[in-house]
Structure formats: structure tokens, C-alpha cells
Protein backbone atom coordinates (compact mmCIF):
# COMPACT_ATOMS: atom_id res chain seq x y z
CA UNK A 1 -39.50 42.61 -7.97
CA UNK A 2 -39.14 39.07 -8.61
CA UNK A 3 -36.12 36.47 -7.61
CA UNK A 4 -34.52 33.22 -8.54
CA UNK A 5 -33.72 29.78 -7.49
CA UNK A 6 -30.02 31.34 -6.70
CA UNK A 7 -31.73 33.70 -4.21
CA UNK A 8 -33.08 31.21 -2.19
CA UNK A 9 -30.02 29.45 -2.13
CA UNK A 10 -28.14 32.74 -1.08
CA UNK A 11 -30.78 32.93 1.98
CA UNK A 12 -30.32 29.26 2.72
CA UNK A 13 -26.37 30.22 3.32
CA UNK A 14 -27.83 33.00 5.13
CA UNK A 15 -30.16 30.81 7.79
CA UNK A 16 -27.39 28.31 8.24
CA UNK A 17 -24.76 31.40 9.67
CA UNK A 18 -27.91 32.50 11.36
CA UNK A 19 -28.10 29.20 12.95
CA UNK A 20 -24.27 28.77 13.69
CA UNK A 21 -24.28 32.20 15.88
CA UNK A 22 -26.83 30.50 17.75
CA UNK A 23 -25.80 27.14 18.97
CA UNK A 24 -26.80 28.69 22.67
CA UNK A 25 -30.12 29.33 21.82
CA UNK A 26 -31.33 25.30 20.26
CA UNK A 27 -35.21 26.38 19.53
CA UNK A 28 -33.71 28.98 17.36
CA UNK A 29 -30.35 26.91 16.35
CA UNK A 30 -32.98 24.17 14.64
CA UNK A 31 -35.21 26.36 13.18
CA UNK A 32 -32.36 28.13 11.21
CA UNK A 33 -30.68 24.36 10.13
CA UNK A 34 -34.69 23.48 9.13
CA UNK A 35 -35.25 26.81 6.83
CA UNK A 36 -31.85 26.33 5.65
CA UNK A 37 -32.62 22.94 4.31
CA UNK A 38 -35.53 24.08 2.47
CA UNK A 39 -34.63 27.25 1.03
CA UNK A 40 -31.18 25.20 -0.51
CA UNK A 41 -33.59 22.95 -1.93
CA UNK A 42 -35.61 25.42 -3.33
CA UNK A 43 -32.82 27.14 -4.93
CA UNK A 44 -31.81 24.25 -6.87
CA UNK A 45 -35.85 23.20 -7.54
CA UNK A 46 -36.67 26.12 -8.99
CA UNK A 47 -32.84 26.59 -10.90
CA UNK A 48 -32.86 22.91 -12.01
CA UNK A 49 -37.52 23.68 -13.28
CA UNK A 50 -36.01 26.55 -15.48
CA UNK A 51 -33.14 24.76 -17.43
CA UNK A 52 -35.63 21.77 -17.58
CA UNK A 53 -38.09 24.26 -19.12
CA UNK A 54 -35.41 26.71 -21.26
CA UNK A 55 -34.27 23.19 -22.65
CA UNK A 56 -37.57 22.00 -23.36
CA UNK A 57 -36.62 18.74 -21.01
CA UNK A 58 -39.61 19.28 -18.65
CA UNK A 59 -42.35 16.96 -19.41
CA UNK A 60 -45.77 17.35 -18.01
CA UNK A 61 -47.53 14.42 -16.76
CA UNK A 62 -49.61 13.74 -13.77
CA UNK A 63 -46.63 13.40 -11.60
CA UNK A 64 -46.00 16.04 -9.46
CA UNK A 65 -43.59 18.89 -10.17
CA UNK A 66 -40.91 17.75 -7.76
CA UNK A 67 -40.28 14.75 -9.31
CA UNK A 68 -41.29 15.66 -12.83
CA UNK A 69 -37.92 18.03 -12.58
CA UNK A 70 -35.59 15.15 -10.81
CA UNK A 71 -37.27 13.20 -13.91
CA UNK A 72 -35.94 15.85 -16.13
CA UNK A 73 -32.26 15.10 -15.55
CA UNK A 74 -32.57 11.62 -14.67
CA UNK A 75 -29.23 9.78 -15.34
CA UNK A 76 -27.80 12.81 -14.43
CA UNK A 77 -25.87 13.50 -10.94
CA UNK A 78 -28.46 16.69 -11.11
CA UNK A 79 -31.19 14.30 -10.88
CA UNK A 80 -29.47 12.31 -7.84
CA UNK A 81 -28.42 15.48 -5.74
CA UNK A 82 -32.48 16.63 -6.30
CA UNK A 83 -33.49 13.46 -5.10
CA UNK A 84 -31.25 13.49 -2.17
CA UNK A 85 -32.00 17.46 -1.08
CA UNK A 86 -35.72 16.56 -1.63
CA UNK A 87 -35.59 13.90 0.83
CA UNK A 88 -33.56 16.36 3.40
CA UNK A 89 -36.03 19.16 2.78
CA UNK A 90 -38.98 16.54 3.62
CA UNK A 91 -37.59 15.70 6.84
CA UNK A 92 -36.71 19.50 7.57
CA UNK A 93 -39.99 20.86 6.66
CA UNK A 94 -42.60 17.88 8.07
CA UNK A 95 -40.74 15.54 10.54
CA UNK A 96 -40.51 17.47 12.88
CA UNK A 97 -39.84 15.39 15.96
CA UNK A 98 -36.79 14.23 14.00
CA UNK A 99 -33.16 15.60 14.98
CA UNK A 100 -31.61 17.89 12.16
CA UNK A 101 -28.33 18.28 12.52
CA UNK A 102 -25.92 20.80 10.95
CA UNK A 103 -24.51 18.44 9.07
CA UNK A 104 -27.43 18.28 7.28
CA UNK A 105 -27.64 21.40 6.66
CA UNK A 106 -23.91 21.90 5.12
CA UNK A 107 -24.75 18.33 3.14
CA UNK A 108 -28.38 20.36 1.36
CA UNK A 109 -25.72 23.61 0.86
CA UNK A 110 -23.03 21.74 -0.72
CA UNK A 111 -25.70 19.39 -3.14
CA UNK A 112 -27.30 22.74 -4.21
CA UNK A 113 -24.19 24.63 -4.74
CA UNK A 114 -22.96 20.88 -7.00
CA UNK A 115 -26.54 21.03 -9.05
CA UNK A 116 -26.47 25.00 -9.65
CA UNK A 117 -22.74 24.43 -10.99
CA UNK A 118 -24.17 21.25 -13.24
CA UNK A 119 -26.96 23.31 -14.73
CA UNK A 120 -24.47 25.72 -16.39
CA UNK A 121 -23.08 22.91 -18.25
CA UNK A 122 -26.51 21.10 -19.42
């Protein structure tokens, strides 16, 4: 079995109602707003690496592959919504001691659903 970008996007949705059934309990509340963070920006990631790829856009260079991708569609709003989720998924995934609020985690859901919509016009 294998999945796509779109599937981790799906489970991102998923976390965040996970998370809003469970303002009471804020351990757990977090941890769903954190994985939903990640797994929106790993829906559009691994979405935005295939286009970049199918359309022979992706260049490889000693960058990383994060940025390589955002470099893809640079001067594109694709490229600026990657750049932003990146940034939330950072926080979500390594700060840790940071507040994430659910904001944040509507803001990565709404970006990702904006760059998957994009990528079926590039």
C-alpha cells in the first residue's frame, strides 16, 4: 500500500478535530494542533515534490529538499504558502516550549488546502 501528499493532509484535518474534542484534556489538545501542523505540511511537501518532479521543475543541488521544492515554484504563491507552513511545521515539530495555538493549526490547513488547489493549475 502506498499514500500521497493528500493523505497526510486528510490526517492533518483528522488530528486537528481530534484536538478540538479535546480542549479539556491540553497535553493531548497540543499534541493533536502539533501533528496537525506537520502532517498539513507534509501533504503539501510531498504534493508540491511531485508536480516539481512530473514537471521536470525540481532541480537538484546541495540544498536540501525542503527548500529545493519552495525553490521549485519560487515566484509563485505555492512557493510562499511552503515557506510559511515550513516555518509553522518547524515550530510544531522542534520548539517545543513554544505555545501552538489552534489558530495555527487552521492557518497550516487552510495554506495546504490553497497550495494543493495551485498545483492543479501549474
Amino acid at each position: 500500500m502506498s499514500i500521497e501528499g493528500k493523505d497526510l493532509y486528510y490526517l492533518g484535518g483528522e488530528m486537528y478535530e481530534t484536538a478540538i474534542s479535546n480542549r479539556a484534556d491540553p497535553k493531548k489538545y497540543e499534541l493533536m494542533l502539533r501533528t496537525a501542523i506537520s502532517r498539513a505540511y507534509y501533504g503539501a511537501f510531498h504534493e508540491s515534490r511531485a508536480v516539481a518532479s512530473t514537471k521536470g521543475i525540481l532541480r537538484t543541488s546541495t540544498q536540501n529538499a525542503h527548500q529545493a521544492v519552495s525553490e521549485a515554484f519560487r515566484g509563485k504563491p505555492i512557493s510562499n504558502h511552503l515557506d510559511i507552513l515550513r516555518k509553522l511545521r518547524t515550530d510544531a515539530d522542534y520548539e517545543l516550549n513554544k505555545n501552538i495555538a489552534e489558530r495555527d493549526a487552521q492557518n497550516a490547513l487552510k495554506l495546504t488546502e490553497k497550495v494543493l488547489q495551485a498545483l492543479a493549475n501549474v
